[in-house]
C-alpha atoms as a PDB file:
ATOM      1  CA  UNK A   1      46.663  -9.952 -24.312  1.00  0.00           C
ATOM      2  CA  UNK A   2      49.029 -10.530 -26.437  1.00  0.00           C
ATOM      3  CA  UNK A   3      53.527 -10.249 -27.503  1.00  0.00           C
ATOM      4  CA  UNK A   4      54.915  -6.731 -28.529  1.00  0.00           C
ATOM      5  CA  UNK A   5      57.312  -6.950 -31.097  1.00  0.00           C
ATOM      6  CA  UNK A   6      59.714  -4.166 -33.035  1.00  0.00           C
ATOM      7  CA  UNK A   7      57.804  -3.080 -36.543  1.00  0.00           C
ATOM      8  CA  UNK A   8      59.142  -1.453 -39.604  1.00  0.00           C
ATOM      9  CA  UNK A   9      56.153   0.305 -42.337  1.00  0.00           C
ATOM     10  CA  UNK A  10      56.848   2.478 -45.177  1.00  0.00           C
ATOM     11  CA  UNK A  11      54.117   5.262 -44.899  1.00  0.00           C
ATOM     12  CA  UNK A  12      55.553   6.749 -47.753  1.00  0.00           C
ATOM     13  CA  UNK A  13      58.429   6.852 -50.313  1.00  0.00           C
ATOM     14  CA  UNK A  14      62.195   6.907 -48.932  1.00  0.00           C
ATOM     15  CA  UNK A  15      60.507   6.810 -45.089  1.00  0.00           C
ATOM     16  CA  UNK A  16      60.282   4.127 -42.785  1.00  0.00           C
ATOM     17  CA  UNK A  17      58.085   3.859 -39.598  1.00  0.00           C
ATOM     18  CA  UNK A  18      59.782   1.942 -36.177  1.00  0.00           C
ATOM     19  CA  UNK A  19      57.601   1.338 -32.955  1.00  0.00           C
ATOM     20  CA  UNK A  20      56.087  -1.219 -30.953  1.00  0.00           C
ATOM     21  CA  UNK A  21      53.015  -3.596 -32.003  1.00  0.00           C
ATOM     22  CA  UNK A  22      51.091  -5.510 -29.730  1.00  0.00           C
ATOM     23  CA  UNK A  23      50.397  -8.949 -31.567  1.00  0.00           C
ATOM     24  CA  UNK A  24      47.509 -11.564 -31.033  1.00  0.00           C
ATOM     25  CA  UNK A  25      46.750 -14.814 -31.800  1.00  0.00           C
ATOM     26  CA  UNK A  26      43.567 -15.909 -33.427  1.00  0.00           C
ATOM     27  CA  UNK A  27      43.098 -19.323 -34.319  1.00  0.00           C
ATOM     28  CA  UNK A  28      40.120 -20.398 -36.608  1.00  0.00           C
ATOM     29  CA  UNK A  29      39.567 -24.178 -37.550  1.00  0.00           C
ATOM     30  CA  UNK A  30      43.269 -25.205 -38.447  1.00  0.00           C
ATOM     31  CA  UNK A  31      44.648 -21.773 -39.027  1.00  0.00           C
ATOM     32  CA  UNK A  32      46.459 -19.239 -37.270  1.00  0.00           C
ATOM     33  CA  UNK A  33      46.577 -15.712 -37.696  1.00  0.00           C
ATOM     34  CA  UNK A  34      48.544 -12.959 -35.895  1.00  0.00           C
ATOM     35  CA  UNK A  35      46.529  -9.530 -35.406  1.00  0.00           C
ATOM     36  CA  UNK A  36      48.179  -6.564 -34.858  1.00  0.00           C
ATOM     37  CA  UNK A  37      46.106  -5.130 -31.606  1.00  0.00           C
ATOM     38  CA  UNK A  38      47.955  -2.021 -31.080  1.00  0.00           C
ATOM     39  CA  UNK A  39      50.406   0.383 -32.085  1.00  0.00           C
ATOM     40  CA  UNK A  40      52.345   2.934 -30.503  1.00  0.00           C
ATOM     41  CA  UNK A  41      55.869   4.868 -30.136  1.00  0.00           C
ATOM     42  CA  UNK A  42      55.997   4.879 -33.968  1.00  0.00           C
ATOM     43  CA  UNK A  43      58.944   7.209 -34.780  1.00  0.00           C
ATOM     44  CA  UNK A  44      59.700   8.249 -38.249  1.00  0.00           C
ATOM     45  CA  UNK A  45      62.831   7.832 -39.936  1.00  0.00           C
ATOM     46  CA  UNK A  46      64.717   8.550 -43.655  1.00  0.00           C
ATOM     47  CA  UNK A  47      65.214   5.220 -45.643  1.00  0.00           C
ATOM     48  CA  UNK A  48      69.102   6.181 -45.656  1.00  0.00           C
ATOM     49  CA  UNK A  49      69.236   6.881 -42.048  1.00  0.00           C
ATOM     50  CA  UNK A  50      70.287   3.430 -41.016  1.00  0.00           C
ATOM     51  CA  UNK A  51      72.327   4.835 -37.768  1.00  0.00           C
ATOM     52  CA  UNK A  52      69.197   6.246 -36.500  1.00  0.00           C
ATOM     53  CA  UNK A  53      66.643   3.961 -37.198  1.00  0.00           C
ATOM     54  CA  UNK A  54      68.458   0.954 -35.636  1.00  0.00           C
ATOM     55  CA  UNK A  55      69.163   2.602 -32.893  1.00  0.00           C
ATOM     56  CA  UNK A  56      65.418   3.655 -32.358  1.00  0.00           C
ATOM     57  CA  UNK A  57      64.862  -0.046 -33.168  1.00  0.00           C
ATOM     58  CA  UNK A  58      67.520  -1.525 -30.080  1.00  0.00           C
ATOM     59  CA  UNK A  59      66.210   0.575 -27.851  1.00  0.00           C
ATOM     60  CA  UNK A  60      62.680  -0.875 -28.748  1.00  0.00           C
ATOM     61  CA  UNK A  61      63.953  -4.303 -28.337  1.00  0.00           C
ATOM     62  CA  UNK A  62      64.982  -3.573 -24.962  1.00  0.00           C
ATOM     63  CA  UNK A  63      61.690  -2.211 -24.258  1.00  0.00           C
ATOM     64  CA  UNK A  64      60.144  -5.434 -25.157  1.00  0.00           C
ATOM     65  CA  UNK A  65      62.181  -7.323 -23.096  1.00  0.00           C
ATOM     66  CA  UNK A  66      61.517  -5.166 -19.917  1.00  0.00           C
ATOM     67  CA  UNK A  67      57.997  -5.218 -21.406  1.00  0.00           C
ATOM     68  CA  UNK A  68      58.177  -9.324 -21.083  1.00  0.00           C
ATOM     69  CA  UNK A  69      59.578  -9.022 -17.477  1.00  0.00           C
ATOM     70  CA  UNK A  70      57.085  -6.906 -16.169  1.00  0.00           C
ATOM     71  CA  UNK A  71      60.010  -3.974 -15.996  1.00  0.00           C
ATOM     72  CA  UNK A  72      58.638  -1.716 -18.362  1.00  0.00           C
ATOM     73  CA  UNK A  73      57.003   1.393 -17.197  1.00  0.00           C
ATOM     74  CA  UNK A  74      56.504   2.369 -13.361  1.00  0.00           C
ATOM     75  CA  UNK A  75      56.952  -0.792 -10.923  1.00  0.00           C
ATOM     76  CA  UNK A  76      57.897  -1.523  -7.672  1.00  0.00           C
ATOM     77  CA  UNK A  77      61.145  -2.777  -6.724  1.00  0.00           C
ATOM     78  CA  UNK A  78      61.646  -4.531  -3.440  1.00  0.00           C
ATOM     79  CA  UNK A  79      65.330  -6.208  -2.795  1.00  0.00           C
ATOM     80  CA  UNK A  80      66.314  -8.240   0.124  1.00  0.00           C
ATOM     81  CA  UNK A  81      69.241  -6.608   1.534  1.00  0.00           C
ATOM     82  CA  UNK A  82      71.865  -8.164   3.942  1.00  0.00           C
ATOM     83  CA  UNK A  83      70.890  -5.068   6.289  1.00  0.00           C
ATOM     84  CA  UNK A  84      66.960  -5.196   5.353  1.00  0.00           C
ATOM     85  CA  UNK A  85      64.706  -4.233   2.845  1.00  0.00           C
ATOM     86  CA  UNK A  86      64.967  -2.036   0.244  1.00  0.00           C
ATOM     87  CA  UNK A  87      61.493  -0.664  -1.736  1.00  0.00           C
ATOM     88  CA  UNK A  88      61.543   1.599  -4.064  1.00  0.00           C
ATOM     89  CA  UNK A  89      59.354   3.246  -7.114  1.00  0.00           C
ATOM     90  CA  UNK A  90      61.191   2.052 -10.438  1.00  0.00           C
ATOM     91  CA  UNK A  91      60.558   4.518 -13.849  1.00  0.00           C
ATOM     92  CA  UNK A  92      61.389   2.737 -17.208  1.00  0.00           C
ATOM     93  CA  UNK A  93      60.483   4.747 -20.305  1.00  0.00           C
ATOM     94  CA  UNK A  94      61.239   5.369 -24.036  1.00  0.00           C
ATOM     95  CA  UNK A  95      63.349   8.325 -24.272  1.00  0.00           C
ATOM     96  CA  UNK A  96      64.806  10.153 -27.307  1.00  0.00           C
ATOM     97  CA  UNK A  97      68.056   8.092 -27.716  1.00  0.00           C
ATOM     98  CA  UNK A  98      67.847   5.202 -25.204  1.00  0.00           C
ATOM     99  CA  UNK A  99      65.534   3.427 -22.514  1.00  0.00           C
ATOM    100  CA  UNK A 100      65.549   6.034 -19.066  1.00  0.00           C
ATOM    101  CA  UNK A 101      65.566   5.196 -15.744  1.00  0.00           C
ATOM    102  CA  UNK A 102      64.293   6.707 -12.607  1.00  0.00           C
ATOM    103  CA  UNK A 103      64.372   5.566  -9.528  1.00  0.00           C
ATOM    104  CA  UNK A 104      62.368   7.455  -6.845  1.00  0.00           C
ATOM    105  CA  UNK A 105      60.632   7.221  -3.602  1.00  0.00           C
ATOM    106  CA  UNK A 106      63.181   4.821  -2.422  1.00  0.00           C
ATOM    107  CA  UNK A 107      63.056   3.681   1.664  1.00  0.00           C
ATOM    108  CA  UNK A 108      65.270   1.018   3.472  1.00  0.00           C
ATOM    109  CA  UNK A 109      63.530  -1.175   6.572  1.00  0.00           C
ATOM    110  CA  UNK A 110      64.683  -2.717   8.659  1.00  0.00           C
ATOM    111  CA  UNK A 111      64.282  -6.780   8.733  1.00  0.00           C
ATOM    112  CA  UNK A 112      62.113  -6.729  11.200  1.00  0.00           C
ATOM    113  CA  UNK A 113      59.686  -3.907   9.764  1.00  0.00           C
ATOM    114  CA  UNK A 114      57.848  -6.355   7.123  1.00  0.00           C
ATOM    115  CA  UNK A 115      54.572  -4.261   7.780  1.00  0.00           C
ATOM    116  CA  UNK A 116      56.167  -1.456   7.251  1.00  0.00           C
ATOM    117  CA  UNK A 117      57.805  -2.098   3.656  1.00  0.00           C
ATOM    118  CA  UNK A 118      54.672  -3.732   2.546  1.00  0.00           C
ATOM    119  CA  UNK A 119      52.689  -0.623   3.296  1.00  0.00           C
ATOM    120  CA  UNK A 120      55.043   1.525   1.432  1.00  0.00           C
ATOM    121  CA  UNK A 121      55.453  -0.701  -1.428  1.00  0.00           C
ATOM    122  CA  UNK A 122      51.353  -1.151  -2.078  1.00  0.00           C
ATOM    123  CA  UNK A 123      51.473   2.890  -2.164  1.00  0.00           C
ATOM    124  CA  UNK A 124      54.171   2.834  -4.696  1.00  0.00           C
ATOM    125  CA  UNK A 125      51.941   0.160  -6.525  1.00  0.00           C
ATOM    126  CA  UNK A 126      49.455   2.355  -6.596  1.00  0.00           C
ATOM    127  CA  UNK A 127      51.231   5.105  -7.940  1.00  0.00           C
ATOM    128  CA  UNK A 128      52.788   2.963 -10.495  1.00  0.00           C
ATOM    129  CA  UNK A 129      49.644   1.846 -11.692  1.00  0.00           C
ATOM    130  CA  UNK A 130      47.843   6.075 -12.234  1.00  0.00           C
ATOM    131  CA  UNK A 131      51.341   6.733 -13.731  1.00  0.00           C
ATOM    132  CA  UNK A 132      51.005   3.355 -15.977  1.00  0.00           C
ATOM    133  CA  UNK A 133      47.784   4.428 -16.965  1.00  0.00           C
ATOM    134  CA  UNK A 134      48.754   8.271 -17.829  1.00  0.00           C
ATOM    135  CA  UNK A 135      52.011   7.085 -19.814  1.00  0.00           C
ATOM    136  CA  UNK A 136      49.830   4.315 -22.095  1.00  0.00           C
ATOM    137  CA  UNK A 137      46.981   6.962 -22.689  1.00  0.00           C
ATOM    138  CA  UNK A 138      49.567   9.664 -23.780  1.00  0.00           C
ATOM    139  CA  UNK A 139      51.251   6.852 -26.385  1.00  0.00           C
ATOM    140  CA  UNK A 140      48.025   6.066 -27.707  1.00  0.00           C
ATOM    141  CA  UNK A 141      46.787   9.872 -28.018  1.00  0.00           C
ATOM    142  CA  UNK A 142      50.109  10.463 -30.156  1.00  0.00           C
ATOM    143  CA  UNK A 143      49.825   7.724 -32.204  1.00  0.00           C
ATOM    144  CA  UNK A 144      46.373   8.865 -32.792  1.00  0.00           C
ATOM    145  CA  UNK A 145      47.407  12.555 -33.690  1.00  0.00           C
ATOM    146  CA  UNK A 146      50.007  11.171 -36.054  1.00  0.00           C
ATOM    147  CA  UNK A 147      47.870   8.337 -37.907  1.00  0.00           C
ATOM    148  CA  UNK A 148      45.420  11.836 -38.259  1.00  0.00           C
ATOM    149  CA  UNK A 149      48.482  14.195 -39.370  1.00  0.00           C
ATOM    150  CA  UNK A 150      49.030  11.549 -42.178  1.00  0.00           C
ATOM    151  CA  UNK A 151      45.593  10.664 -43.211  1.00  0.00           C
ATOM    152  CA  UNK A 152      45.035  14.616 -43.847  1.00  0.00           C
ATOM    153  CA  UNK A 153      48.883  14.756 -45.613  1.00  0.00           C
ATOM    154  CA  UNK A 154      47.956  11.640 -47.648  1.00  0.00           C
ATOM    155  CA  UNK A 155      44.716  13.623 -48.537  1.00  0.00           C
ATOM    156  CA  UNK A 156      46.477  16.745 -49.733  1.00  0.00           C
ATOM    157  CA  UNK A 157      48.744  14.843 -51.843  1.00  0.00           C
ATOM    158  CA  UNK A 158      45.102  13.353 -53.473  1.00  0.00           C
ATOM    159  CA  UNK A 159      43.655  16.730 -53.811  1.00  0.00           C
ATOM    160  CA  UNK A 160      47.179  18.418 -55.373  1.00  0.00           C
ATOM    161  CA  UNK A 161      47.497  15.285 -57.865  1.00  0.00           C
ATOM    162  CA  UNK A 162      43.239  15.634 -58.506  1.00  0.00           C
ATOM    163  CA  UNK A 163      43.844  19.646 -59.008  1.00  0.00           C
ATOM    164  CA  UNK A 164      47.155  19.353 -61.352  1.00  0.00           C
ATOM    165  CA  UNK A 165      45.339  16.804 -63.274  1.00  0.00           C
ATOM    166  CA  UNK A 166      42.174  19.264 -64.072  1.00  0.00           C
ATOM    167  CA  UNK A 167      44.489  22.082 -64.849  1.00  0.00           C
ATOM    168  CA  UNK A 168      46.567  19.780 -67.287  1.00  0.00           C
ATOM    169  CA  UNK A 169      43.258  19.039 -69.368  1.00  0.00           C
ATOM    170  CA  UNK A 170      41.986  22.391 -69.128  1.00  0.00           C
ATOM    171  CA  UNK A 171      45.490  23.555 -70.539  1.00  0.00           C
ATOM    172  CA  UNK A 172      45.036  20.886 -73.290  1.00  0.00           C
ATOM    173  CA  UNK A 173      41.710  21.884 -74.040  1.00  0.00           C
ATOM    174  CA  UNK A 174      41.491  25.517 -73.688  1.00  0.00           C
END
């Protein structure tokens, strides 16, 4: 499948582009080449804006370590308690500043009620999993709108530098 890692781009002048990159491995004959699979959560940032941008890029790196763990996204959480057993429906996310946390759908059992924790944690497991599936899609939709938004910006900058060239030779010419 392949690592995430934290990645830094310059789309353009004085702007630098943080998010995530899913890396693979190809090998051919004696050679090895990483492939960038994936991108998403790319966030936008000034050049000079140092504060922001490493913070965007900690809270990345903590993403790929929960990422690495299996503790990224919705999972289930079950903890062996002195008293019984805890399950509960674990939310780790991206958020604006930081890495959230939600914890919801939480139930206690007793020791004795095994069948009844593992029924309640293979529902959370399948609500992790549609929720898993809805938060991925939505990364890769934005990353899709914004690698669009900047193809068509990239293209007006071509058509305003193709149009102030024409009008500089007509106004040499004319």
């Amino acid at each position: 499948m392949g690592a995430w890692h934290v990645y830094a781009d310059e789309p353009a002048p004085g702007v630098v582009e943080i998010g995530l990159e899913r890396v693979s491995e190809r090998r051919r004959w004696l050679r090895r080449n990483d492939v960038v699979a994936e991108r998403v959560f790319g966030r936008w940032f000034a050049i000079r804006d140092r504060v922001a941008s490493g913070s965007y890029r900690a809270t990345l790196g903590q993403a790929v370590e929960h990422l690495e763990q299996g503790t990224f996204g919705s999972y289930v959480d079950v903890d062996t308690l002195t008293d019984g057993v805890r399950v509960r429906l674990v939310r780790r996310t991206i958020g604006p500043r930081h890495l959230e946390v939600d914890i919801a759908r939480e139930r206690l059992f007793d020791p004795d009620d095994v069948a009844g924790s593992a029924a309640h944690a293979e529902e959370l497991r399948a609500v992790a999993e549609d929720e898993n599936e809805a938060y991925w899609a939505a990364a890769h939709d934005a990353t899709a709108r914004a690698s669009d938004r900047l193809a068509e910006a990239r293209q007006r900058a071509h058509d305003a530098a193709e149009l102030s060239r024409i009008l500089r030779s007509q106004g040499e010419s004319g």
